[in-house]
PDB file of N, CA and C in Angstrom:
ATOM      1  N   UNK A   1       4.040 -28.095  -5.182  1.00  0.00           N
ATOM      2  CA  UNK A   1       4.498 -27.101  -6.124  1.00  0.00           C
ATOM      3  C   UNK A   1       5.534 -27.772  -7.031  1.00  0.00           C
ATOM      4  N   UNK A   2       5.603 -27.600  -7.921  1.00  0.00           N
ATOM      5  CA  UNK A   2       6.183 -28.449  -9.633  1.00  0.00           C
ATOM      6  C   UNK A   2       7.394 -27.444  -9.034  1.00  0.00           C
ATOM      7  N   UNK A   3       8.441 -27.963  -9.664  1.00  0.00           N
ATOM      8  CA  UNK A   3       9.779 -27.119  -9.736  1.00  0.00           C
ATOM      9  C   UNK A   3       9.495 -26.313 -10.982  1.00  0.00           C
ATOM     10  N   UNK A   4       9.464 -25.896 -11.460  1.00  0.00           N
ATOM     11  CA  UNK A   4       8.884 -24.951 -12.497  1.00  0.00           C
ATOM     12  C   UNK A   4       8.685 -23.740 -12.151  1.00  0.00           C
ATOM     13  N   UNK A   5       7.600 -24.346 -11.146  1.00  0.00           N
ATOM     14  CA  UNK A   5       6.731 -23.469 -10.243  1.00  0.00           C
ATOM     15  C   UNK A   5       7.795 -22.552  -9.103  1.00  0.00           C
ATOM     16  N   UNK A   6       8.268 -23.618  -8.605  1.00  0.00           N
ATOM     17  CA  UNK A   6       9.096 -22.921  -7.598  1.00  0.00           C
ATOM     18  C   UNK A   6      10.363 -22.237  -7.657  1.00  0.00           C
ATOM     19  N   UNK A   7      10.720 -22.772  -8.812  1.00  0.00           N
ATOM     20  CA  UNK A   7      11.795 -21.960  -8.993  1.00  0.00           C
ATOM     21  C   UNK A   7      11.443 -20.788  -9.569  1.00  0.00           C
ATOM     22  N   UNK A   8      10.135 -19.858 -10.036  1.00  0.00           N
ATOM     23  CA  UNK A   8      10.411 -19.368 -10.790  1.00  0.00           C
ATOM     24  C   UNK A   8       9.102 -18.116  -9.072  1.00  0.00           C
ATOM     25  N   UNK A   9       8.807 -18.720  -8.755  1.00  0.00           N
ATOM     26  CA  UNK A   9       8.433 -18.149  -7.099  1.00  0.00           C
ATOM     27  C   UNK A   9       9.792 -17.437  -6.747  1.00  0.00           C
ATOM     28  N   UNK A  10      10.936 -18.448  -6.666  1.00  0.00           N
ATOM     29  CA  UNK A  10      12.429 -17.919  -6.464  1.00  0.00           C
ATOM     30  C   UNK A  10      12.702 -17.089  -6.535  1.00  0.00           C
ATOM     31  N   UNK A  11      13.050 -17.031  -8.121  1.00  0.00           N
ATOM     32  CA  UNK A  11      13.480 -16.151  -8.480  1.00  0.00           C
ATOM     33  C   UNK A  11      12.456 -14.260  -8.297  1.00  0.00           C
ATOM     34  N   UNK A  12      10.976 -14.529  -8.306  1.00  0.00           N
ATOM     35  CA  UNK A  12      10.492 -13.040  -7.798  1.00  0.00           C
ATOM     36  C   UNK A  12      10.555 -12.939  -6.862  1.00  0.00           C
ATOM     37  N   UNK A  13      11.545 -13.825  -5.355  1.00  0.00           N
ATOM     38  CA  UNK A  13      11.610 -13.549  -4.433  1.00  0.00           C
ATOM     39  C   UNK A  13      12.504 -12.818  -4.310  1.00  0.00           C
ATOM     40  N   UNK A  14      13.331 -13.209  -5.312  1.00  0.00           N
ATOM     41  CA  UNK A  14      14.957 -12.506  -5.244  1.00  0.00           C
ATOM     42  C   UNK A  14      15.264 -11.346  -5.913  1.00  0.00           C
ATOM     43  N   UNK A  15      13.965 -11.331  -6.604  1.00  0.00           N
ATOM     44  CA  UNK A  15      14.782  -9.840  -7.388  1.00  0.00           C
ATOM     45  C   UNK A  15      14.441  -8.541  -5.741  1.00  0.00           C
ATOM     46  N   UNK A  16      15.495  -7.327  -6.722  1.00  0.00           N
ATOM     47  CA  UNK A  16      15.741  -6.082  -5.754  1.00  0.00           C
ATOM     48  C   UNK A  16      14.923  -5.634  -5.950  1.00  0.00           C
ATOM     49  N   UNK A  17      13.718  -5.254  -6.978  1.00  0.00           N
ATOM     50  CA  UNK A  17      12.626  -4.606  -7.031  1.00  0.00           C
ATOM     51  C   UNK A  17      11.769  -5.743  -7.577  1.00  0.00           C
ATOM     52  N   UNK A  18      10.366  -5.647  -6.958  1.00  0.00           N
ATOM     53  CA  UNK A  18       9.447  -6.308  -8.121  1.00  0.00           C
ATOM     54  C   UNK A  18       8.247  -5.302  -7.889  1.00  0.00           C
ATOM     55  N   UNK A  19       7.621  -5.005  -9.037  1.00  0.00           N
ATOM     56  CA  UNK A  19       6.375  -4.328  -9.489  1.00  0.00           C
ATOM     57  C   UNK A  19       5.574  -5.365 -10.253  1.00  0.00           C
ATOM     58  N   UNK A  20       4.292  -5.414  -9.184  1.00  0.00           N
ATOM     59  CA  UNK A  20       2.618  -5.419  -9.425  1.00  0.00           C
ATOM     60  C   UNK A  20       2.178  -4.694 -10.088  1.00  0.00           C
ATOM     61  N   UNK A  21       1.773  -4.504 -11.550  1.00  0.00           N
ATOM     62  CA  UNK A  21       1.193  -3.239 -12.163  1.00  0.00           C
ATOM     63  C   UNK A  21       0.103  -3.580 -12.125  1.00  0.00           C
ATOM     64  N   UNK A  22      -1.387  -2.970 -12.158  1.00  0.00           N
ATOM     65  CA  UNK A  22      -2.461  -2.951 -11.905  1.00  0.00           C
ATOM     66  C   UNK A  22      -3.266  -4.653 -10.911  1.00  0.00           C
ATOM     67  N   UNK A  23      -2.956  -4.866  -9.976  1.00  0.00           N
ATOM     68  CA  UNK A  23      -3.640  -5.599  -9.525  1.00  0.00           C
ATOM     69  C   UNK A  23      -4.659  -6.030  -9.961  1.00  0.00           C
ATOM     70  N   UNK A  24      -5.398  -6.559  -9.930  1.00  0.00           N
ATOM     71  CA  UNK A  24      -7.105  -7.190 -10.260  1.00  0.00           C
ATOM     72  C   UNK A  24      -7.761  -6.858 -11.617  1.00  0.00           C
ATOM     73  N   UNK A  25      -6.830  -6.466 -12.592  1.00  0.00           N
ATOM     74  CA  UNK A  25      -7.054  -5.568 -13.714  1.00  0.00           C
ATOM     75  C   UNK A  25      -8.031  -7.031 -14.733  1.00  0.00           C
ATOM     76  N   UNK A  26      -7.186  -7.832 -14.312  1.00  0.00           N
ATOM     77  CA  UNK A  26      -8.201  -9.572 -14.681  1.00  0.00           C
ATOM     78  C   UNK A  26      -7.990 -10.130 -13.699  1.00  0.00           C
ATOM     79  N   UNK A  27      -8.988 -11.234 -14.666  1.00  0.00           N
ATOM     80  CA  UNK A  27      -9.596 -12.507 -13.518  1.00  0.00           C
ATOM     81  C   UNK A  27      -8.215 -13.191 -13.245  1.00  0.00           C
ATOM     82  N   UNK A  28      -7.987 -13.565 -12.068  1.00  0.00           N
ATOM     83  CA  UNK A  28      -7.164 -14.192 -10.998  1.00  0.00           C
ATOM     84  C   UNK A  28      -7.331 -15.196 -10.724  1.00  0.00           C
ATOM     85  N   UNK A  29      -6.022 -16.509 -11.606  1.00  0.00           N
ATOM     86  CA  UNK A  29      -6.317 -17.611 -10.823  1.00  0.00           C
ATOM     87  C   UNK A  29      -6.522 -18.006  -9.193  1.00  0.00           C
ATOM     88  N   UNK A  30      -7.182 -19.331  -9.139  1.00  0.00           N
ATOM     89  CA  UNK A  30      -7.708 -19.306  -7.867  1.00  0.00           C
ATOM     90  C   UNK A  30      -6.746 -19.254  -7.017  1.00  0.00           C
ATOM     91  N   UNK A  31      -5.081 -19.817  -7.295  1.00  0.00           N
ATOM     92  CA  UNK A  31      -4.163 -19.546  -6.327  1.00  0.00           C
ATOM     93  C   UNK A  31      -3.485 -18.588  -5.983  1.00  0.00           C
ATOM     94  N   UNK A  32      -3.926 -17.433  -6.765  1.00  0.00           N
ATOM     95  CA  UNK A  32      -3.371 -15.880  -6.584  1.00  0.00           C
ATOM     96  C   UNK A  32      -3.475 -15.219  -5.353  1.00  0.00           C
ATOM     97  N   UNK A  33      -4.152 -15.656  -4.157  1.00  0.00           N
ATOM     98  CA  UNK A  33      -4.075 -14.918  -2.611  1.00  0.00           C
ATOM     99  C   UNK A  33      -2.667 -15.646  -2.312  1.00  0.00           C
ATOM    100  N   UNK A  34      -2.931 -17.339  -2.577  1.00  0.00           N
ATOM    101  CA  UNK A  34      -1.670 -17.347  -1.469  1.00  0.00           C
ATOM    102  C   UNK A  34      -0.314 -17.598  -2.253  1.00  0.00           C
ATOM    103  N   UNK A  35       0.003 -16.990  -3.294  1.00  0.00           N
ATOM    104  CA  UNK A  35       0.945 -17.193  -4.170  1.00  0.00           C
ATOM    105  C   UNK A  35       1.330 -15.477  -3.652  1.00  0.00           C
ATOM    106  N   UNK A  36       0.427 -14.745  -3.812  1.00  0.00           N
ATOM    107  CA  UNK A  36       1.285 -13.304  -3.263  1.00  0.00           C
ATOM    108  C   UNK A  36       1.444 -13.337  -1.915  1.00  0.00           C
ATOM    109  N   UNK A  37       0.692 -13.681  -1.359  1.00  0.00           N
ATOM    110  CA  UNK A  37       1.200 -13.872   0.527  1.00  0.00           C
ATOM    111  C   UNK A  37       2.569 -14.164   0.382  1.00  0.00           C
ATOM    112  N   UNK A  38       2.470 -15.333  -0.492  1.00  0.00           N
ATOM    113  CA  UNK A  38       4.049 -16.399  -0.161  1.00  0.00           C
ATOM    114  C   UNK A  38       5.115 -15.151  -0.975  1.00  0.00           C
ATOM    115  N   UNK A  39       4.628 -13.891  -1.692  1.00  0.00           N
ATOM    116  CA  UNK A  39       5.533 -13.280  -2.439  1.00  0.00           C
ATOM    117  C   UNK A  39       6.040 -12.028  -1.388  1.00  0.00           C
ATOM    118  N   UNK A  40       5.016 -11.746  -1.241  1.00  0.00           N
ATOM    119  CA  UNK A  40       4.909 -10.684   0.157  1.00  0.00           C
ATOM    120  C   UNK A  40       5.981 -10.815   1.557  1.00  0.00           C
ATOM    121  N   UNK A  41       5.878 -12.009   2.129  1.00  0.00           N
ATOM    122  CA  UNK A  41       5.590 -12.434   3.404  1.00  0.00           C
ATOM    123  C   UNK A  41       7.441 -12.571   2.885  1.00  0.00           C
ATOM    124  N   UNK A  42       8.063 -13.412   1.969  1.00  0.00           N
ATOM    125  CA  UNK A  42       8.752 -13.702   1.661  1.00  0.00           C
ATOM    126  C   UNK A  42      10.005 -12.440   1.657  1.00  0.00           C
ATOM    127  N   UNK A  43       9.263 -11.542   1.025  1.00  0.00           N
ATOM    128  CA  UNK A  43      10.415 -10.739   0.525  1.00  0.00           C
ATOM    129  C   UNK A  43      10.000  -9.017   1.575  1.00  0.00           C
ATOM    130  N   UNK A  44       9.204  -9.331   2.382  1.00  0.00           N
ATOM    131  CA  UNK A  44       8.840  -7.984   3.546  1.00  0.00           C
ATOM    132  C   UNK A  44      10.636  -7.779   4.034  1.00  0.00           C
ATOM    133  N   UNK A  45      11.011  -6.753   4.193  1.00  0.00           N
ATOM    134  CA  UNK A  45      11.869  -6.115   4.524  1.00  0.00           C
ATOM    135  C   UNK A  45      13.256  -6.953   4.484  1.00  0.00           C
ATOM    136  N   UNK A  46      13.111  -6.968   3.293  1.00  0.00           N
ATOM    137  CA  UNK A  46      14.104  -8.195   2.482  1.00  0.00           C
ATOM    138  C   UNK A  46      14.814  -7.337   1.280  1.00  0.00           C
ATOM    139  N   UNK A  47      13.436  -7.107   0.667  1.00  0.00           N
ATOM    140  CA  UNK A  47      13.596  -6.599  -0.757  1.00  0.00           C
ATOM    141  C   UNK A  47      12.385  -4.730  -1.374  1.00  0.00           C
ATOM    142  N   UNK A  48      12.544  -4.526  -2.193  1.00  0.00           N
ATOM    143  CA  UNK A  48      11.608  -3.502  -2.689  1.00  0.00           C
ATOM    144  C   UNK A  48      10.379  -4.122  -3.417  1.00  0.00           C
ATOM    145  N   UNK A  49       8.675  -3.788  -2.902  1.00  0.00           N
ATOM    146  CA  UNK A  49       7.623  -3.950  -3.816  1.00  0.00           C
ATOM    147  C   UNK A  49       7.006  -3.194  -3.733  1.00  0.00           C
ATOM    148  N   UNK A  50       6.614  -2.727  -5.249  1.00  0.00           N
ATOM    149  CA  UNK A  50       5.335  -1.888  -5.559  1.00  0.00           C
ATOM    150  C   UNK A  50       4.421  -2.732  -6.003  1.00  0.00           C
ATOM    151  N   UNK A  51       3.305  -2.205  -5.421  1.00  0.00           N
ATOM    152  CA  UNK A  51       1.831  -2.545  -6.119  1.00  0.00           C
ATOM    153  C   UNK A  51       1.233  -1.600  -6.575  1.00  0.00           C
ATOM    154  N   UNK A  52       0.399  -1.858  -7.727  1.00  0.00           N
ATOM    155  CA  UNK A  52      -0.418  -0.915  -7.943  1.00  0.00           C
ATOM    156  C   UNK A  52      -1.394  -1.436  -8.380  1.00  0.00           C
ATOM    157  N   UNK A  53      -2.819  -0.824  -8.095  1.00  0.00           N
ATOM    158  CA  UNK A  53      -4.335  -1.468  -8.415  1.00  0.00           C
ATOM    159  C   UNK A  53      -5.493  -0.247  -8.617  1.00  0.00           C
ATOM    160  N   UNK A  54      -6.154  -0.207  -9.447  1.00  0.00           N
ATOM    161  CA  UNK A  54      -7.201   0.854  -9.193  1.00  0.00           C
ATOM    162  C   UNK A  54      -8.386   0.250  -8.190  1.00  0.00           C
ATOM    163  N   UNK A  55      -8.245  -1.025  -7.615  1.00  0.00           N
ATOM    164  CA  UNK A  55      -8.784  -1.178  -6.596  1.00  0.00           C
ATOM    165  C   UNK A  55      -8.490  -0.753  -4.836  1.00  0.00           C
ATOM    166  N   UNK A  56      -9.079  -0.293  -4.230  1.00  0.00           N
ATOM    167  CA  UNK A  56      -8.801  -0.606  -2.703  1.00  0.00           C
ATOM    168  C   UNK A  56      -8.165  -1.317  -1.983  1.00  0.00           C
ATOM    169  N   UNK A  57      -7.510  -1.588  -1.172  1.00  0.00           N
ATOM    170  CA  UNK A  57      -6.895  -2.881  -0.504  1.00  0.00           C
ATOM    171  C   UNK A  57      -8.037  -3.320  -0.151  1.00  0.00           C
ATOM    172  N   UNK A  58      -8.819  -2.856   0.685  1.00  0.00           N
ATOM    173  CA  UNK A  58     -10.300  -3.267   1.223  1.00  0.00           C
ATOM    174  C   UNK A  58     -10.641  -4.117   0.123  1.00  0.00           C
ATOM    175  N   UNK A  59     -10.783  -4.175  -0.765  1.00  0.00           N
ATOM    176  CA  UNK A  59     -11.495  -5.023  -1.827  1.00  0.00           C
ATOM    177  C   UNK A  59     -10.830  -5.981  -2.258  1.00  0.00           C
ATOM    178  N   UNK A  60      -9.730  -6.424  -1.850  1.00  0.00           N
ATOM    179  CA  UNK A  60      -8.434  -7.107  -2.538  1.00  0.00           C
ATOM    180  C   UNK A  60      -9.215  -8.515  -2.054  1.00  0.00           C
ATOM    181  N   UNK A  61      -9.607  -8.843  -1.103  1.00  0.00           N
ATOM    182  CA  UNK A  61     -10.272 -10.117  -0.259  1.00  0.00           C
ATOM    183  C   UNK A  61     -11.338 -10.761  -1.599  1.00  0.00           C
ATOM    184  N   UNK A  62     -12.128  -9.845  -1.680  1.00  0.00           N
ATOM    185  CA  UNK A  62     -13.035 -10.174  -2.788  1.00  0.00           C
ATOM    186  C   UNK A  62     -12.377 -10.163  -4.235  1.00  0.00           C
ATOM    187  N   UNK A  63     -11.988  -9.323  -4.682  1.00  0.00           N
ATOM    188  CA  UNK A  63     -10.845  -9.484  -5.936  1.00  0.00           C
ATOM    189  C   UNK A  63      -9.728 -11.018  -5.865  1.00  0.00           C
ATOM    190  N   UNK A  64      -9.592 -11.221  -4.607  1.00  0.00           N
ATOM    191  CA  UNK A  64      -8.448 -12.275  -4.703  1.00  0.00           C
ATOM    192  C   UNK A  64      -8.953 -13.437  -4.404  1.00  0.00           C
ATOM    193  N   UNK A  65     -10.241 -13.820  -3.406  1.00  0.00           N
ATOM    194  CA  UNK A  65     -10.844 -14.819  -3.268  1.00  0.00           C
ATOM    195  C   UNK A  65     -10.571 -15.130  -1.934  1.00  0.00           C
ATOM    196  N   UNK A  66      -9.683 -14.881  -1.028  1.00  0.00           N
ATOM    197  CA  UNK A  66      -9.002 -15.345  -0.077  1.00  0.00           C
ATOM    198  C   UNK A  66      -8.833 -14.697   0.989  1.00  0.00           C
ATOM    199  N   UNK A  67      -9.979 -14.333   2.002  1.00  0.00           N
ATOM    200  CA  UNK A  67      -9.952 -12.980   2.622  1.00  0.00           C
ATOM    201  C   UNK A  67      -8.592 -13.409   4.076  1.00  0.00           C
ATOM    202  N   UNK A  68      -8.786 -14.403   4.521  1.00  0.00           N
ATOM    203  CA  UNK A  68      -7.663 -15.011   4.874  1.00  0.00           C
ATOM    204  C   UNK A  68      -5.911 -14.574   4.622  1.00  0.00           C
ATOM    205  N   UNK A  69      -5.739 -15.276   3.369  1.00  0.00           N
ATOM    206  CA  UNK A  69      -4.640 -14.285   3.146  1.00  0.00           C
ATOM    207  C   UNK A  69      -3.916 -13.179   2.237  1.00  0.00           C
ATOM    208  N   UNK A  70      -5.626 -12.174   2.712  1.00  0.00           N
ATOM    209  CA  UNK A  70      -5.376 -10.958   2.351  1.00  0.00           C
ATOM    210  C   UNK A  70      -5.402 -10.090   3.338  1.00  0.00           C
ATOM    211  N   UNK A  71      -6.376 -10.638   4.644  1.00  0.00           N
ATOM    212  CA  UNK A  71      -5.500  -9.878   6.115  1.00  0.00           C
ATOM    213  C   UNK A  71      -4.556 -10.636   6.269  1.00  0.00           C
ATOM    214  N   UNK A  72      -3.958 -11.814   5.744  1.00  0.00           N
ATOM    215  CA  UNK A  72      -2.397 -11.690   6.400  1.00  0.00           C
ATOM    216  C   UNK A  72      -1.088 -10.699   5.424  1.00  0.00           C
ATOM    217  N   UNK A  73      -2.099 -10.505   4.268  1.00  0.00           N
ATOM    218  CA  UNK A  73      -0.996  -9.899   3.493  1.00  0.00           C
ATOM    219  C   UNK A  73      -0.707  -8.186   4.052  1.00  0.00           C
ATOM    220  N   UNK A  74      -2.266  -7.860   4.307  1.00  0.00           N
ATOM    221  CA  UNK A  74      -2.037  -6.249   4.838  1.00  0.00           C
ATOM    222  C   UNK A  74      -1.214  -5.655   5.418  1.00  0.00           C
ATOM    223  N   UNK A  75      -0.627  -6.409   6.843  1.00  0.00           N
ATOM    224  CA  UNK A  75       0.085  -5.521   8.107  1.00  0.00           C
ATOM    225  C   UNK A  75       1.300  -5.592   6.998  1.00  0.00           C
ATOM    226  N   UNK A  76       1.424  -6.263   6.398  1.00  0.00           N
ATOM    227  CA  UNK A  76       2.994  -6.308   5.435  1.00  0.00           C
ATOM    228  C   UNK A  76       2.842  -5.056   4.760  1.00  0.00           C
ATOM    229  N   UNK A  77       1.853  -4.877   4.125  1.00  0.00           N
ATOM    230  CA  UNK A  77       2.240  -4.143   2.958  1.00  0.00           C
ATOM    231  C   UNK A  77       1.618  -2.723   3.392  1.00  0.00           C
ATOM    232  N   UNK A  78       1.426  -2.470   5.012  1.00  0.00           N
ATOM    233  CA  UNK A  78       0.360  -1.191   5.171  1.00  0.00           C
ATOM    234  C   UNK A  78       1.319  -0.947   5.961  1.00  0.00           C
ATOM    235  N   UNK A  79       2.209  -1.280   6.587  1.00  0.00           N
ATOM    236  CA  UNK A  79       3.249  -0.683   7.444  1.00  0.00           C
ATOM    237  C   UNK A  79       4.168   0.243   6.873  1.00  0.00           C
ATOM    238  N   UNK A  80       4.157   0.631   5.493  1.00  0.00           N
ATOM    239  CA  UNK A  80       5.243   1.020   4.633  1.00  0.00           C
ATOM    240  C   UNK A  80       4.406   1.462   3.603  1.00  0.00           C
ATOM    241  N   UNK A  81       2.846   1.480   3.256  1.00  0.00           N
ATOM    242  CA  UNK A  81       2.070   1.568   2.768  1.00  0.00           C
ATOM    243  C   UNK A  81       2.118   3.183   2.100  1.00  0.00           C
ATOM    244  N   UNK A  82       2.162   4.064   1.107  1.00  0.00           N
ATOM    245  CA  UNK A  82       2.328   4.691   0.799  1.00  0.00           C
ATOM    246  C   UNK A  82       0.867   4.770  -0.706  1.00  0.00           C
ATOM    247  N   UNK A  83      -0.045   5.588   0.042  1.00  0.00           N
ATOM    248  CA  UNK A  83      -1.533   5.610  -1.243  1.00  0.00           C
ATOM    249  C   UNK A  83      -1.340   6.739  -2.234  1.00  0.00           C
ATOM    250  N   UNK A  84      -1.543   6.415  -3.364  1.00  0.00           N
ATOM    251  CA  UNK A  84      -1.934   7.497  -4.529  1.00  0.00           C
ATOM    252  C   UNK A  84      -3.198   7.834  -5.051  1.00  0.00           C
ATOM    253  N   UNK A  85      -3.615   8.527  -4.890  1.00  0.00           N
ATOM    254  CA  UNK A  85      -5.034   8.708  -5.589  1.00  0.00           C
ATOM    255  C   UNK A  85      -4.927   9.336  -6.755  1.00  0.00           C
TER     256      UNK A  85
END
């Protein structure tokens, strides 16, 4: 990871809120599963995240490429998980 890169991972680790607005709304570079894991995993009961997607979580595997770590991202984000329809 380029310092560029990481510092700027950092810094959305650190903020008090971060918002996902529409998930999968486009195409997703290929490192987008484990760049949110590492965003997720990072900041789980650390910090505040919203997501939002007009997709399913169920579908996030296929939307993200990485079904791997998109069940590791779930128990994070379904424990506290709050759905809107």
């Amino acid at each position: 990871m380029d310092r560029t890169r990481k510092e700027y991972m950092e810094w959305l680790v650190s903020l008090p809120l971060l918002i996902l607005d529409d998930l999968g709304m486009r195409k997703l570079p290929l490192t987008a599963a484990e760049d949110l894991l590492e965003i997720i995993m990072r900041r789980y009961e650390r910090a505040s995240t919203i997501v939002t997607s007009n997709r399913p979580v169920e579908d996030w595997a296929k939307l993200l490429g990485d079904a791997a770590a998109v069940t590791a991202i779930q128990p994070s984000i379904s424990t506290r998980l709050d759905v809107k329809t």
